[in-house]
N, C-alpha and C. Protein backbone atom coordinates (compact mmCIF):
# COMPACT_ATOMS: atom_id res chain seq x y z
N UNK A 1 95.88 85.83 83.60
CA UNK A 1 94.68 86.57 83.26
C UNK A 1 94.35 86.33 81.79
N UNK A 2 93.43 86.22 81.78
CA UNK A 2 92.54 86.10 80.24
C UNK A 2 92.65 87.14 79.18
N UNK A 3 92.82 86.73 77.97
CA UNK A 3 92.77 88.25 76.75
C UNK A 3 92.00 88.75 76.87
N UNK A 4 90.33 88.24 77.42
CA UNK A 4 89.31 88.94 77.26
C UNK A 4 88.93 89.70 78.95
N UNK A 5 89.44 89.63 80.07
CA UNK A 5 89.53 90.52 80.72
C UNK A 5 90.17 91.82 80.97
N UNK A 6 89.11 92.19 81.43
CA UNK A 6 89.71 93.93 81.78
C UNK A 6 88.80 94.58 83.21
N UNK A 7 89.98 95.54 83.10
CA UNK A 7 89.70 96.51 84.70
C UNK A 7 88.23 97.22 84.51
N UNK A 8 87.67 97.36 85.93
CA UNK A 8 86.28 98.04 85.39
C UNK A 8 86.39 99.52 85.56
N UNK A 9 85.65 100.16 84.79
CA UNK A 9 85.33 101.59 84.64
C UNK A 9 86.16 102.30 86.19
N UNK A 10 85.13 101.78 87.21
CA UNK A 10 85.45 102.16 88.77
C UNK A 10 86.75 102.30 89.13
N UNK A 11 87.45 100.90 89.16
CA UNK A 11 88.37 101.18 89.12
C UNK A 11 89.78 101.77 88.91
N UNK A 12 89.55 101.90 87.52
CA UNK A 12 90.21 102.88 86.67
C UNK A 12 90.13 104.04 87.18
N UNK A 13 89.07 104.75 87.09
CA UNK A 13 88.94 106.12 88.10
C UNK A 13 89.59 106.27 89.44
N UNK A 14 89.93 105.06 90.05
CA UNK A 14 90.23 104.78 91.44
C UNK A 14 91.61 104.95 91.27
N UNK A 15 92.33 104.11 90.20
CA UNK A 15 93.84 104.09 89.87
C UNK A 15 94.01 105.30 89.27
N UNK A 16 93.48 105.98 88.95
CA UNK A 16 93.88 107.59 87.88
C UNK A 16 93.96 108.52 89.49
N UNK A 17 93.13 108.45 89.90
CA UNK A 17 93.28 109.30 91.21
C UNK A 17 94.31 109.00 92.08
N UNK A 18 95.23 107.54 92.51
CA UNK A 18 95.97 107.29 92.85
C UNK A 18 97.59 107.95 92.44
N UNK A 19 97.51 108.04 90.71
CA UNK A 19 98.62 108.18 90.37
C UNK A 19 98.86 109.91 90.13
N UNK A 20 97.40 110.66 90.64
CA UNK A 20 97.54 112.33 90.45
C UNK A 20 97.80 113.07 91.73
N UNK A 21 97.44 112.07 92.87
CA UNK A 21 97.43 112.35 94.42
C UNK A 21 98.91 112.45 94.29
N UNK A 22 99.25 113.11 95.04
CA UNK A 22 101.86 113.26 95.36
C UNK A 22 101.59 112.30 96.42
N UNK A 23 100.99 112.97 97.33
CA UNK A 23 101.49 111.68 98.38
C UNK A 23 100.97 110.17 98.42
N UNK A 24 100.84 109.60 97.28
CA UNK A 24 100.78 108.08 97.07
C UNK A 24 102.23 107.65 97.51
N UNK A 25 102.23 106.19 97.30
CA UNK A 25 103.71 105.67 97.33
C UNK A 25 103.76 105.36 96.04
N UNK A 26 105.07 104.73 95.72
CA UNK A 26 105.55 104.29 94.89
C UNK A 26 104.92 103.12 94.11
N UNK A 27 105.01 102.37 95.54
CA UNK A 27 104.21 100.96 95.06
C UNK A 27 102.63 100.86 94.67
N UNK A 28 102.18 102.13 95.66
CA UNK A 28 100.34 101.90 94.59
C UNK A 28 100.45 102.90 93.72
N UNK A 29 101.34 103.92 93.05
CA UNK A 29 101.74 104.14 91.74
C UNK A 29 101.43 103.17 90.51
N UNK A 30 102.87 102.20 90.87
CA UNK A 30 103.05 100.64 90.23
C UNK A 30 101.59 100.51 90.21
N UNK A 31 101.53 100.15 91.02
CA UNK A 31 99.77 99.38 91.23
C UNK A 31 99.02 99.75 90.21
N UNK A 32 98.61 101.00 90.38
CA UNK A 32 97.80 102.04 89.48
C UNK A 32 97.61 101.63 87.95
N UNK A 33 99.15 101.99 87.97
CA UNK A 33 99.65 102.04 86.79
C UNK A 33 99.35 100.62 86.05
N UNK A 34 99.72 99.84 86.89
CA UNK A 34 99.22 97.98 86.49
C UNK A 34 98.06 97.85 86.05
N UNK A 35 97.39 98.40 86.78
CA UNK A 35 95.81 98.36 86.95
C UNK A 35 94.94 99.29 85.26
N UNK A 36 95.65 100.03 85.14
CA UNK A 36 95.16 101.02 84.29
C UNK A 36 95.69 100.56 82.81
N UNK A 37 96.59 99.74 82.83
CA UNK A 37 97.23 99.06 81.85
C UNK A 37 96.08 97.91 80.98
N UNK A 38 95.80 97.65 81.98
CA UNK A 38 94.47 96.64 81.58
C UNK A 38 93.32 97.08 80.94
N UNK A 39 92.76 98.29 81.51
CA UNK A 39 91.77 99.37 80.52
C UNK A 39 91.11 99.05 79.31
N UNK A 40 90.05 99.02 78.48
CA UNK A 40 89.86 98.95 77.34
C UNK A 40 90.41 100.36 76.67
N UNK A 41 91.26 100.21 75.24
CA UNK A 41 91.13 101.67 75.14
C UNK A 41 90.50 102.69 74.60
N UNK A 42 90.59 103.82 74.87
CA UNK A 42 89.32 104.72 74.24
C UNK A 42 89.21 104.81 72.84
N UNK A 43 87.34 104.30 72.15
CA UNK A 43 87.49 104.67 70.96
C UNK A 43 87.05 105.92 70.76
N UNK A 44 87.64 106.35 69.08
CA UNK A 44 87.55 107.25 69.00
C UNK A 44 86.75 108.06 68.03
């Protein structure tokens, strides 16, 4: 993956809800968490 890519807005929201839901698994946790890693981060 490229320095200059990143996860979109949508998604992010999609992975934040994944990792607040209990009954996720483990692995789309990981996922999530992968996913959200990528993020631009918030300025401030």
């Amino acid at each position: 993956m490229a320095k200059n890519e990143q996860t979109s807005k949508r998604l992010g929201k999609l992975a934040s809800k994944v990792l607040k839901d209990p009954k996720s698994t483990k692995t789309s946790k990981s996922l999530a968490g992968s996913v959200l890693t990528q993020r631009p981060n918030k300025k401030k």
